[in-house]
PDB file of N, CA and C in Angstrom:
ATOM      1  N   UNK A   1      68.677 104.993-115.460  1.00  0.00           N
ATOM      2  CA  UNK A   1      69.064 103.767-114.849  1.00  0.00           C
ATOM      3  C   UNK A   1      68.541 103.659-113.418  1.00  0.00           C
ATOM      4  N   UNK A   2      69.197 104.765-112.684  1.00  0.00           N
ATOM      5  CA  UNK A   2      68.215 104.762-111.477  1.00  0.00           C
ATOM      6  C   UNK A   2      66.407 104.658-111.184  1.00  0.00           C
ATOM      7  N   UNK A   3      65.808 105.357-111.737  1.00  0.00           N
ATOM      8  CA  UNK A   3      64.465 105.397-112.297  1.00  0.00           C
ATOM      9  C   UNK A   3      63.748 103.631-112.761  1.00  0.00           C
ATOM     10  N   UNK A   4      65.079 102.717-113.239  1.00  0.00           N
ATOM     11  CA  UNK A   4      64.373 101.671-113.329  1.00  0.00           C
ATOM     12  C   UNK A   4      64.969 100.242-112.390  1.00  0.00           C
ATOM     13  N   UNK A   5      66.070 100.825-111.254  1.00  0.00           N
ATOM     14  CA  UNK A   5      66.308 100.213-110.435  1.00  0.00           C
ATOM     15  C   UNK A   5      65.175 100.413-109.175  1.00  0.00           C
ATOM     16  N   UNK A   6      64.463 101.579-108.714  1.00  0.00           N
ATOM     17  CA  UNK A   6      62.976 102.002-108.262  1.00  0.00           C
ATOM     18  C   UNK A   6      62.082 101.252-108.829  1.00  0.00           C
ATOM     19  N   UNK A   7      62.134 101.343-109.837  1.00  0.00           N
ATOM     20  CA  UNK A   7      60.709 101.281-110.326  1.00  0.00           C
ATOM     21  C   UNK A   7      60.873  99.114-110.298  1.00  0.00           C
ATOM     22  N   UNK A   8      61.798  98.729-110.421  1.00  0.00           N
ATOM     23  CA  UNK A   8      61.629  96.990-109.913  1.00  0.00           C
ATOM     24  C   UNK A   8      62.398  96.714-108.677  1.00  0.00           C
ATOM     25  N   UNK A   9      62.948  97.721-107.956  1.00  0.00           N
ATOM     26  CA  UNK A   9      62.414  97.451-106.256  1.00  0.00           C
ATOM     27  C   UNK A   9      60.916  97.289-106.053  1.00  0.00           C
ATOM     28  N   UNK A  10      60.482  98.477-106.452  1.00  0.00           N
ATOM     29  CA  UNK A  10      58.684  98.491-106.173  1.00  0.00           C
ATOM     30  C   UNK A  10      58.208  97.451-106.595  1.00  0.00           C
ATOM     31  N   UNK A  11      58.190  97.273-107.777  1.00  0.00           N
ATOM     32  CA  UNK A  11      57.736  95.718-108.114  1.00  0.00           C
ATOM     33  C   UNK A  11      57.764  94.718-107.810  1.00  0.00           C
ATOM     34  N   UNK A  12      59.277  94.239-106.672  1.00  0.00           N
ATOM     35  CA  UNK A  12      59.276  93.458-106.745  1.00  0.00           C
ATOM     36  C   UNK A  12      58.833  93.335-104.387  1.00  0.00           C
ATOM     37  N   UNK A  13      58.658  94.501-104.194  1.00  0.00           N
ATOM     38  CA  UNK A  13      58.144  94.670-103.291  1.00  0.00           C
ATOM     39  C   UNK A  13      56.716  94.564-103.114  1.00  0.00           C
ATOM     40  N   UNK A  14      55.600  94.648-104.129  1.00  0.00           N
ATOM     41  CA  UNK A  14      54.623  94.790-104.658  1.00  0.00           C
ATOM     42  C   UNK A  14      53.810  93.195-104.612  1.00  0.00           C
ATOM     43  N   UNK A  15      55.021  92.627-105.403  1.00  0.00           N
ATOM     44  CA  UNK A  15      55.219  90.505-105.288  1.00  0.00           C
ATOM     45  C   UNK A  15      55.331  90.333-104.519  1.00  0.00           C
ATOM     46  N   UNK A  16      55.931  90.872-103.371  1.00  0.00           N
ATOM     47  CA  UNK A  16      56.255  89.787-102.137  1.00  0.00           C
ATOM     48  C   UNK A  16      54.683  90.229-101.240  1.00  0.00           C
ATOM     49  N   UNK A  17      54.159  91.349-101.600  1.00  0.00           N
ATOM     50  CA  UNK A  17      52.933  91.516-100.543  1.00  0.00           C
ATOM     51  C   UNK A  17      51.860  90.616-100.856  1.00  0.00           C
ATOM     52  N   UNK A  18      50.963  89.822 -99.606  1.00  0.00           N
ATOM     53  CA  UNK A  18      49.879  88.768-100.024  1.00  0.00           C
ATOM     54  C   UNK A  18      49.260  89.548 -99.363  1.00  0.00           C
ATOM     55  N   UNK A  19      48.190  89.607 -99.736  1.00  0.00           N
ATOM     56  CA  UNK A  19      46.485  89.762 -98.356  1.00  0.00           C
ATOM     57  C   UNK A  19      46.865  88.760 -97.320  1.00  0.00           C
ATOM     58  N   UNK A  20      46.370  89.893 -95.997  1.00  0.00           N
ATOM     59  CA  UNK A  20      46.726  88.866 -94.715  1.00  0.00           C
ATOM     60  C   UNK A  20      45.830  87.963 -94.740  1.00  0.00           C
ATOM     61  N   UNK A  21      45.975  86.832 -94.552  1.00  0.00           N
ATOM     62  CA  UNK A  21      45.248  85.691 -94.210  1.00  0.00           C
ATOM     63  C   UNK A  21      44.371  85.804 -93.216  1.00  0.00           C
ATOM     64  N   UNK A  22      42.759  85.835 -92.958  1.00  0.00           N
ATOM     65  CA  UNK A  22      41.892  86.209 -92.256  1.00  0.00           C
ATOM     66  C   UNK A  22      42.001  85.036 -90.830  1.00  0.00           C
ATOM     67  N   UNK A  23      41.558  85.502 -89.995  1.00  0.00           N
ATOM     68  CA  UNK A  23      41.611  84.140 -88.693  1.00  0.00           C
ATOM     69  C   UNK A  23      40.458  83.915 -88.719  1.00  0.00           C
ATOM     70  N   UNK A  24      40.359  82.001 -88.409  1.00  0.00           N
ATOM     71  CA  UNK A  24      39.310  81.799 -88.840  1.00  0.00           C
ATOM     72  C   UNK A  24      37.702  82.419 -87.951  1.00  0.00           C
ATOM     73  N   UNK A  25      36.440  82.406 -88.276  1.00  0.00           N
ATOM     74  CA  UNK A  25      35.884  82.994 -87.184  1.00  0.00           C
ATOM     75  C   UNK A  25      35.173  81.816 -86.308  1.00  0.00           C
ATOM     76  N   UNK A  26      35.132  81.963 -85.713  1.00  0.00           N
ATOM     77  CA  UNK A  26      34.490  81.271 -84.297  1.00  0.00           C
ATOM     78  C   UNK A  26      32.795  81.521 -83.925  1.00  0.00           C
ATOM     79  N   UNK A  27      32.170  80.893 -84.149  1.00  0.00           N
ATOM     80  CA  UNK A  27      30.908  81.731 -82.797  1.00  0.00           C
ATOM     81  C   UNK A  27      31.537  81.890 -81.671  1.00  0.00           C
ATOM     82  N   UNK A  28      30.234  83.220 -81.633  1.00  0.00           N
ATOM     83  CA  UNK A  28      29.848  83.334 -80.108  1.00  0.00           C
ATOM     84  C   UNK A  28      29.205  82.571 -79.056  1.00  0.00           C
ATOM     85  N   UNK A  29      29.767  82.440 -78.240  1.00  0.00           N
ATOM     86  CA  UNK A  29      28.562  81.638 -77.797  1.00  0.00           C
ATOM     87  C   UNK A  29      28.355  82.627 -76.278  1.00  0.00           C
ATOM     88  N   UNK A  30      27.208  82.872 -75.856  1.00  0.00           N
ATOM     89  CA  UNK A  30      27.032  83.709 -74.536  1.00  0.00           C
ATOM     90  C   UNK A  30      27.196  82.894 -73.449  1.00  0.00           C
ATOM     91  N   UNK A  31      27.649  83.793 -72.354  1.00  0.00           N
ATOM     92  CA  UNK A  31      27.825  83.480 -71.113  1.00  0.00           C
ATOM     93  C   UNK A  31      26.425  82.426 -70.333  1.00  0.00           C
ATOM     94  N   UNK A  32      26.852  81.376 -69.738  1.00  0.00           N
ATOM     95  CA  UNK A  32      25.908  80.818 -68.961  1.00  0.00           C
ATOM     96  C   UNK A  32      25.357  81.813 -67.633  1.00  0.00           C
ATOM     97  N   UNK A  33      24.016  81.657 -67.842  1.00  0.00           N
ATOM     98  CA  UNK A  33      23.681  82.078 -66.754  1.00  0.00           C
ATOM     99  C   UNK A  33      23.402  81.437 -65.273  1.00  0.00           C
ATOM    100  N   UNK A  34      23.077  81.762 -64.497  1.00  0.00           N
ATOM    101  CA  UNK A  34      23.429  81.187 -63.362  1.00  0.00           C
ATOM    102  C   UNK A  34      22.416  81.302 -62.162  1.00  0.00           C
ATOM    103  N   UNK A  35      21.278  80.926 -61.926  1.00  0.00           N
ATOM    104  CA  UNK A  35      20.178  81.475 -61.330  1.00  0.00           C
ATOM    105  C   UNK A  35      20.516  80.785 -59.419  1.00  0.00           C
ATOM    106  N   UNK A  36      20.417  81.818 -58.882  1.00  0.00           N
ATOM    107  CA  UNK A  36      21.676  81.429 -57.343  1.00  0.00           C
ATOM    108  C   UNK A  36      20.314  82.384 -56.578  1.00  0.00           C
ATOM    109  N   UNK A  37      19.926  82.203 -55.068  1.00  0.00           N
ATOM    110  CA  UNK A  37      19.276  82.712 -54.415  1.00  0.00           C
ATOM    111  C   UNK A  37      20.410  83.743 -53.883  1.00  0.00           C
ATOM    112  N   UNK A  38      20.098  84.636 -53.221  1.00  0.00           N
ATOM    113  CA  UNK A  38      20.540  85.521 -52.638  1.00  0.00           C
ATOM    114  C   UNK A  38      21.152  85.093 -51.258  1.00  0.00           C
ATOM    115  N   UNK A  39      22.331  85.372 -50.750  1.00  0.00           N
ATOM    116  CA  UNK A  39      23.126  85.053 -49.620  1.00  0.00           C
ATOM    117  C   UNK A  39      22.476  86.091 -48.914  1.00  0.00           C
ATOM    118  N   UNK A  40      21.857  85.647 -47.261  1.00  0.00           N
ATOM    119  CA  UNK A  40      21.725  86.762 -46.227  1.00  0.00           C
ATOM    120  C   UNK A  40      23.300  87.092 -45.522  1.00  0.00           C
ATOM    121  N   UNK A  41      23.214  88.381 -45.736  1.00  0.00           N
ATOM    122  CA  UNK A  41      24.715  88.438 -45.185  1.00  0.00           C
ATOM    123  C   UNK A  41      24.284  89.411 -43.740  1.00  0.00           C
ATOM    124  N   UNK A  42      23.168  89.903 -43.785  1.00  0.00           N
ATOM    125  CA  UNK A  42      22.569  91.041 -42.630  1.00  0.00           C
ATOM    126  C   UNK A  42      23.191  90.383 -41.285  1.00  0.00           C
ATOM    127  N   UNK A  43      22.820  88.904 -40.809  1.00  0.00           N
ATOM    128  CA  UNK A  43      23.414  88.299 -39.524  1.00  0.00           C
ATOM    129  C   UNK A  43      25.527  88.576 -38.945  1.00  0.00           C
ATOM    130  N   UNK A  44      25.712  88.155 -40.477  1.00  0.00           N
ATOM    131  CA  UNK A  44      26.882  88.829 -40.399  1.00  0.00           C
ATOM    132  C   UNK A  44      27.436  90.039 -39.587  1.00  0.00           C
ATOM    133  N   UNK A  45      26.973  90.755 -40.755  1.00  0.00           N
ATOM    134  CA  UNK A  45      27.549  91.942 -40.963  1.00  0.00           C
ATOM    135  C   UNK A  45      26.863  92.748 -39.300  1.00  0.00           C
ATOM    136  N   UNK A  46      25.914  92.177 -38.937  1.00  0.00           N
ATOM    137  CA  UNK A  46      25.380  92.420 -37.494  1.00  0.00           C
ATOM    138  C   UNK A  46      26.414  91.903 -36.702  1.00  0.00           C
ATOM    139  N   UNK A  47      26.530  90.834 -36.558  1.00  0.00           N
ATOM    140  CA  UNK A  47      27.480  90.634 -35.592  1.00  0.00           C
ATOM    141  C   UNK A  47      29.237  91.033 -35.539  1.00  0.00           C
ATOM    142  N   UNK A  48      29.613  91.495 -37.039  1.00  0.00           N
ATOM    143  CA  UNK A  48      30.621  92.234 -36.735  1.00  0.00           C
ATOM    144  C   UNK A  48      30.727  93.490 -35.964  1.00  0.00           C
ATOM    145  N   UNK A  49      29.298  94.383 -36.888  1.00  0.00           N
ATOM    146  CA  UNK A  49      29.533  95.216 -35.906  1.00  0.00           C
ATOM    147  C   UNK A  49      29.424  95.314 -34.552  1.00  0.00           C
ATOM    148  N   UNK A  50      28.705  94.482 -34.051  1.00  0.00           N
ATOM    149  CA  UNK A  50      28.471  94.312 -32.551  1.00  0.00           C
ATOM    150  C   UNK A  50      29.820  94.068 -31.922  1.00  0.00           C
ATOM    151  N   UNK A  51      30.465  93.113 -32.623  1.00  0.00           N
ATOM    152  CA  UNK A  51      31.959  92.108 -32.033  1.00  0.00           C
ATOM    153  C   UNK A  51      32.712  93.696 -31.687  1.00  0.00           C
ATOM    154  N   UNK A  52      32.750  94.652 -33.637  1.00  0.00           N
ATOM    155  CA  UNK A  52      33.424  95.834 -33.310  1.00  0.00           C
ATOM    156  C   UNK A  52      33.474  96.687 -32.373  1.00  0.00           C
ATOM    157  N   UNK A  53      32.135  97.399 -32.411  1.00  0.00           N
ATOM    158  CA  UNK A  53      32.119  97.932 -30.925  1.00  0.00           C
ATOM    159  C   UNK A  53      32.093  97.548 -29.679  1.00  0.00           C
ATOM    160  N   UNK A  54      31.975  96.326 -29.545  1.00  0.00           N
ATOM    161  CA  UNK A  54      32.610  95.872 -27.749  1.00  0.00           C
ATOM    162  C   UNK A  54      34.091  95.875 -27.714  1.00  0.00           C
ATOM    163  N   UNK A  55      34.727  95.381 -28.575  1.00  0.00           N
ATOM    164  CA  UNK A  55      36.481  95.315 -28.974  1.00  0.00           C
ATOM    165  C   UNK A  55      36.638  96.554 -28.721  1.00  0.00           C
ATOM    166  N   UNK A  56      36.302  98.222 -29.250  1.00  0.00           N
ATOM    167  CA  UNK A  56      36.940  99.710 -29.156  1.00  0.00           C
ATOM    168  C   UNK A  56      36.341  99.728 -27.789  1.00  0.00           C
ATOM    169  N   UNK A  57      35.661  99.285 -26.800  1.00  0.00           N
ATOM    170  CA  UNK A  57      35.343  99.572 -25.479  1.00  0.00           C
ATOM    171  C   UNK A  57      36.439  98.769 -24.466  1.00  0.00           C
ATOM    172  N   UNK A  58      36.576  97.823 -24.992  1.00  0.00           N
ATOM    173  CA  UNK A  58      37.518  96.860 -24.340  1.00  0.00           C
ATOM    174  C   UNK A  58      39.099  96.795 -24.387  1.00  0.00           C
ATOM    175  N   UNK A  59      39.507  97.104 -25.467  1.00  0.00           N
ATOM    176  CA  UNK A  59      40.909  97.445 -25.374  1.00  0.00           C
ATOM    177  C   UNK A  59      41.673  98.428 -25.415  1.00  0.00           C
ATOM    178  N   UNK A  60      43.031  98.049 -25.129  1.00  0.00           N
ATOM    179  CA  UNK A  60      43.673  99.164 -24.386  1.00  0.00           C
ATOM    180  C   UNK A  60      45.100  99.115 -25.466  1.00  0.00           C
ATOM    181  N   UNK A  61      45.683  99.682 -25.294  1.00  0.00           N
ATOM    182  CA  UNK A  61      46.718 100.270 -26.236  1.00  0.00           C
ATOM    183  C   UNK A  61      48.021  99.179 -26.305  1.00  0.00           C
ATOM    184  N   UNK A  62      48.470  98.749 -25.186  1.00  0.00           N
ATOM    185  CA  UNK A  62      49.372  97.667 -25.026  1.00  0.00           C
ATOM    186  C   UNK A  62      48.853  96.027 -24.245  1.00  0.00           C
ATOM    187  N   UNK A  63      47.641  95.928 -24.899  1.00  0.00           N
ATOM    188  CA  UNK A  63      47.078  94.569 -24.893  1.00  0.00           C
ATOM    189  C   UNK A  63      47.385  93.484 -26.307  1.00  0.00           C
ATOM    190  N   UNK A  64      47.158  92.290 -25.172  1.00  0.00           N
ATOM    191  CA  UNK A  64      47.500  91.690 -26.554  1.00  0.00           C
ATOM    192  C   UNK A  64      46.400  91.088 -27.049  1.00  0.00           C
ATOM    193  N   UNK A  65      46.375  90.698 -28.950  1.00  0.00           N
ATOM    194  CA  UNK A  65      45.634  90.345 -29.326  1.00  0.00           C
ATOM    195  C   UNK A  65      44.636  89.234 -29.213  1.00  0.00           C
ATOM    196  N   UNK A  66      43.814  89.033 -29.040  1.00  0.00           N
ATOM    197  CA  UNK A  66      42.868  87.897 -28.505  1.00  0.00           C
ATOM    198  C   UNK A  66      42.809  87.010 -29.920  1.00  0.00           C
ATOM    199  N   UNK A  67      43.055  85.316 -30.004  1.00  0.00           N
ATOM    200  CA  UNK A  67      42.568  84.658 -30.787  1.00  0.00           C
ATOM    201  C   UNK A  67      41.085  84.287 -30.985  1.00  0.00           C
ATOM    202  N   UNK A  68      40.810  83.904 -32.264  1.00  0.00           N
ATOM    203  CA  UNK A  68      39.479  83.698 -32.083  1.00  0.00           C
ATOM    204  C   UNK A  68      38.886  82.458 -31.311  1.00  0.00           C
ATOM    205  N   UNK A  69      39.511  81.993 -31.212  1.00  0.00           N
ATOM    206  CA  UNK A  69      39.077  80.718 -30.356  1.00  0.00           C
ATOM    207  C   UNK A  69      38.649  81.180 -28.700  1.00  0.00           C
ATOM    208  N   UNK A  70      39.600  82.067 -28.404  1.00  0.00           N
ATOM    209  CA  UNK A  70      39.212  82.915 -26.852  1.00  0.00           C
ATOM    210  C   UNK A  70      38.273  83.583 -27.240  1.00  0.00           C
ATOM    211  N   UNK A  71      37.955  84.249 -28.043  1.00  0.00           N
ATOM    212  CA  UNK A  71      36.705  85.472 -28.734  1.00  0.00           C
ATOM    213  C   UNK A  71      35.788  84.244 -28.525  1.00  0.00           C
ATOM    214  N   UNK A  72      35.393  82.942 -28.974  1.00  0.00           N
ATOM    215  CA  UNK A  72      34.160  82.356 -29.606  1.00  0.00           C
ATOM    216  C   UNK A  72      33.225  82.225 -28.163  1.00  0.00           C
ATOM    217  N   UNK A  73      33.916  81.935 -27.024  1.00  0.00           N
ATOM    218  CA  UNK A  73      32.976  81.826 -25.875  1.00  0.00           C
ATOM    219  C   UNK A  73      32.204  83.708 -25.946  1.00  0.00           C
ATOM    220  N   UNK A  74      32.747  84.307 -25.690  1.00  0.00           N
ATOM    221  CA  UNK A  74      32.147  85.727 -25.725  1.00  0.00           C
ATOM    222  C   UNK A  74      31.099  86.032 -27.257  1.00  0.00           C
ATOM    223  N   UNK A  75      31.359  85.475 -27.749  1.00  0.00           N
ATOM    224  CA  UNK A  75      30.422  85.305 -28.963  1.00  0.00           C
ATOM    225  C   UNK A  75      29.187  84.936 -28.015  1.00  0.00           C
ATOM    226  N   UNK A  76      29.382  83.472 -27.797  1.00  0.00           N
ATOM    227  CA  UNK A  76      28.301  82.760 -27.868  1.00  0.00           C
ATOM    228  C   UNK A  76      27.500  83.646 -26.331  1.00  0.00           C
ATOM    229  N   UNK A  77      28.309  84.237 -25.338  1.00  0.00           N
ATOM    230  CA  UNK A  77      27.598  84.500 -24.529  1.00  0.00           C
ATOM    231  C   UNK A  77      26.893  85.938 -25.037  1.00  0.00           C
ATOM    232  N   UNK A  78      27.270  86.826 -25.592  1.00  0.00           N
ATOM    233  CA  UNK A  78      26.970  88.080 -26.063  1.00  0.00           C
ATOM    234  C   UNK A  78      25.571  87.269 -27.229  1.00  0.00           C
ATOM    235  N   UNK A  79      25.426  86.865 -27.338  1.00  0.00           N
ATOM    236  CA  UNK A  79      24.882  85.812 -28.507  1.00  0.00           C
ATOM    237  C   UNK A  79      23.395  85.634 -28.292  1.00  0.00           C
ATOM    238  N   UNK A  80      23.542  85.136 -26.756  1.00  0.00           N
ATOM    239  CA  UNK A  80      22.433  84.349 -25.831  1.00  0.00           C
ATOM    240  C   UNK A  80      21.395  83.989 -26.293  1.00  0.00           C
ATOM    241  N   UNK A  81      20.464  83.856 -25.961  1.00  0.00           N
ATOM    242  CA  UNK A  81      19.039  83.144 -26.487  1.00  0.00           C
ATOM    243  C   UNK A  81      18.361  83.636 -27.658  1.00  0.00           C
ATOM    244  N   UNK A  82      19.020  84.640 -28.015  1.00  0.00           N
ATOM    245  CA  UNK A  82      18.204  85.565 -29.337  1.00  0.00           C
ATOM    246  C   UNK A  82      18.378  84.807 -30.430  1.00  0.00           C
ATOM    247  N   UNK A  83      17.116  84.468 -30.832  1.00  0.00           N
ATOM    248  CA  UNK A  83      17.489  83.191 -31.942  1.00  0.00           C
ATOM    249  C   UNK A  83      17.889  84.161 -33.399  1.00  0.00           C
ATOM    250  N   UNK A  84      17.867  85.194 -33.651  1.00  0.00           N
ATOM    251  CA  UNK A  84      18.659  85.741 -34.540  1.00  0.00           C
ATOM    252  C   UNK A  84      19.855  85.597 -34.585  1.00  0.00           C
ATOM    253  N   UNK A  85      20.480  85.770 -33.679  1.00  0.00           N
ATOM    254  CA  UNK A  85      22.006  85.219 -33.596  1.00  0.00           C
ATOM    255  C   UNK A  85      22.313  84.474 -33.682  1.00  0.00           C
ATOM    256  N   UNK A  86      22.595  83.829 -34.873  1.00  0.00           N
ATOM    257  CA  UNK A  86      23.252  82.691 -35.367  1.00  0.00           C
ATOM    258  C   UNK A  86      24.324  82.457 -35.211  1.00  0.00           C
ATOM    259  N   UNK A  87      24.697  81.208 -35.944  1.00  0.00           N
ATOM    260  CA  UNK A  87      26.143  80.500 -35.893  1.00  0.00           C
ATOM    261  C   UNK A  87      27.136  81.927 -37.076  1.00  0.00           C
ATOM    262  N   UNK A  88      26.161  82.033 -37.844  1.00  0.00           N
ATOM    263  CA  UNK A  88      26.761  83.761 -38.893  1.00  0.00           C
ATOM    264  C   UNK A  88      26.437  85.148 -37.838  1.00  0.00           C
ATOM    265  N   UNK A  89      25.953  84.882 -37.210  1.00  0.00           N
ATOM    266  CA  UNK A  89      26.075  86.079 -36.299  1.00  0.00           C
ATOM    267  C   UNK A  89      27.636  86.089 -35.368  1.00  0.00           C
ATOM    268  N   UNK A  90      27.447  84.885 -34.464  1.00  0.00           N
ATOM    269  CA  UNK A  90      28.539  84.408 -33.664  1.00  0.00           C
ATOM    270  C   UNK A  90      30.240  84.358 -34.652  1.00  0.00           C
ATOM    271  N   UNK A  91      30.116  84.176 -36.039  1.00  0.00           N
ATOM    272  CA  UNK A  91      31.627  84.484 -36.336  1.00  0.00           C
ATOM    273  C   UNK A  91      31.605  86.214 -36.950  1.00  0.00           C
ATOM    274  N   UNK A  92      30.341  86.500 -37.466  1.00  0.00           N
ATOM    275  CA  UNK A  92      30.648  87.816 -37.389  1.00  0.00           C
ATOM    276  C   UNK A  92      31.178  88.628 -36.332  1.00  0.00           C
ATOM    277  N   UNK A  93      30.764  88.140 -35.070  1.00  0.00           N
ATOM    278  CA  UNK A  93      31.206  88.748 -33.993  1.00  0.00           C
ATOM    279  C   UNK A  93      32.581  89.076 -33.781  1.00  0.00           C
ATOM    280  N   UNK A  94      33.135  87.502 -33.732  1.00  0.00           N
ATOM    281  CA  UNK A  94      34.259  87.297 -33.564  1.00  0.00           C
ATOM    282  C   UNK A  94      35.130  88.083 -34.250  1.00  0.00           C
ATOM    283  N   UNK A  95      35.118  87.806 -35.647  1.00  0.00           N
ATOM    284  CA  UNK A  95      35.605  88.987 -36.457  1.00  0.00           C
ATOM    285  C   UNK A  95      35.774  90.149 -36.347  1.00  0.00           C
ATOM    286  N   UNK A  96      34.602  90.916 -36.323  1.00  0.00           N
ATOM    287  CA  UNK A  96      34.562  92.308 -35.848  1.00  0.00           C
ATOM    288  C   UNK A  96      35.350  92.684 -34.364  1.00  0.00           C
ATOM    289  N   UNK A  97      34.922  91.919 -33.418  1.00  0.00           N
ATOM    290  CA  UNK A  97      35.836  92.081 -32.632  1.00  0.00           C
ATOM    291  C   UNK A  97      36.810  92.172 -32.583  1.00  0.00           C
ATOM    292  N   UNK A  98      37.620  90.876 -32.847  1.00  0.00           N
ATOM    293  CA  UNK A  98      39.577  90.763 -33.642  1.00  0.00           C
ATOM    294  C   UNK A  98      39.646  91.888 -34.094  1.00  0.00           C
ATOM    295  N   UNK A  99      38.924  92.653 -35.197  1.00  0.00           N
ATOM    296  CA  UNK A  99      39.504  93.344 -36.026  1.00  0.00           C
ATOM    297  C   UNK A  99      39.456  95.140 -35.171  1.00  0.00           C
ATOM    298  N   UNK A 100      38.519  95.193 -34.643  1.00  0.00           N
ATOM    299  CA  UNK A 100      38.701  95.993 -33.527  1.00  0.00           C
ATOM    300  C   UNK A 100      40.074  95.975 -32.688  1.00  0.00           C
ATOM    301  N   UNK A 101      39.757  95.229 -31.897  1.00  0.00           N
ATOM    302  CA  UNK A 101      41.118  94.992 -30.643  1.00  0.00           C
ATOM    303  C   UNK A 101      42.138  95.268 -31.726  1.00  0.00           C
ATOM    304  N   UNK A 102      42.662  94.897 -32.770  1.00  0.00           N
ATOM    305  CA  UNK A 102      43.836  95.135 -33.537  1.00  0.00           C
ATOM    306  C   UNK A 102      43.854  96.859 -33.916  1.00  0.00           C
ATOM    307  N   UNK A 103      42.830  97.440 -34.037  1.00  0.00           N
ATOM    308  CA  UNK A 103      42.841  98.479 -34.267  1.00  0.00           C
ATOM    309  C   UNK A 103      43.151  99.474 -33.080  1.00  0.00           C
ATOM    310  N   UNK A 104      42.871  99.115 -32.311  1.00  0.00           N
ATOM    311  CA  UNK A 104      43.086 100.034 -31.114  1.00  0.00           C
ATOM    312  C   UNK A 104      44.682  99.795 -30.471  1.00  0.00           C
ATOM    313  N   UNK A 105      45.384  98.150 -30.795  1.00  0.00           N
ATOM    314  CA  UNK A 105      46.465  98.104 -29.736  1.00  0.00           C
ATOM    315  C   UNK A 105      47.617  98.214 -31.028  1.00  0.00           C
ATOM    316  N   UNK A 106      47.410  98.219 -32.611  1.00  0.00           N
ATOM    317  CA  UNK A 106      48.056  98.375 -33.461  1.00  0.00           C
ATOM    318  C   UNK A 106      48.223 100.675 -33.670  1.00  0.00           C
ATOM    319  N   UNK A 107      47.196 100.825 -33.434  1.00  0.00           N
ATOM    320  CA  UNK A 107      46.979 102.416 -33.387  1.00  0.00           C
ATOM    321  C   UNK A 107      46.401 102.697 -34.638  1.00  0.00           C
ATOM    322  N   UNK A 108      45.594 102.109 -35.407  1.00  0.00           N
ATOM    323  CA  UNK A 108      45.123 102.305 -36.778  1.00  0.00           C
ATOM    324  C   UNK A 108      44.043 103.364 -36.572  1.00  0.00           C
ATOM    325  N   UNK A 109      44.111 104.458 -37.450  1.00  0.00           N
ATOM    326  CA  UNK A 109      42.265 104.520 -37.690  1.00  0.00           C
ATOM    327  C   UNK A 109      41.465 104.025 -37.967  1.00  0.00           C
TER     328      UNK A 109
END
């Protein structure tokens, strides 16, 4: 009796199973490409560091932080006639600088 209460569980466990239903498929379709010139970032990244190292010469431990708007004249004069120094030179500066002065009156490495 037991043997055939098993044996039509199974069966009837057997009925209730379907094949999973497949999802439907999709193409692929590939990524667009994107043909972009190259950004000069060299003016930049020049004038941060420049901004940086005048900022670790210039400040002092309990100074306060300079906005960039006070930084932008010292840009432009540190800047001067060198036509490399751009308008991306002049906020690199600025930057680097800020981020200097914060380092020295915050105590960061």
């Amino acid at each position: 009796m037991k043997v055939r209460a098993y044996f039509l569980l199974a069966a009837l466990a057997f009925v209730g199973c379907d094949k999973p239903k497949s999802a439907p498929v999709t193409p692929v379709v590939p990524p667009t490409v994107v043909r972009q010139a190259p950004v000069e970032t060299h003016p930049f990244e020049d004038g941060y560091n420049a901004g940086y190292a005048l900022a670790l010469t210039r400040a002092t431990r309990d100074a306060k932080i300079p906005k960039p708007a006070d930084i932008e004249p010292l840009a432009r004069e540190q800047a001067g006639e060198i036509p490399e120094r751009t308008e991306r030179w002049q906020r690199g500066f600025t930057e680097g600088y800020a981020d200097g002065f914060r380092k020295i009156v915050t105590g960061q490495k």
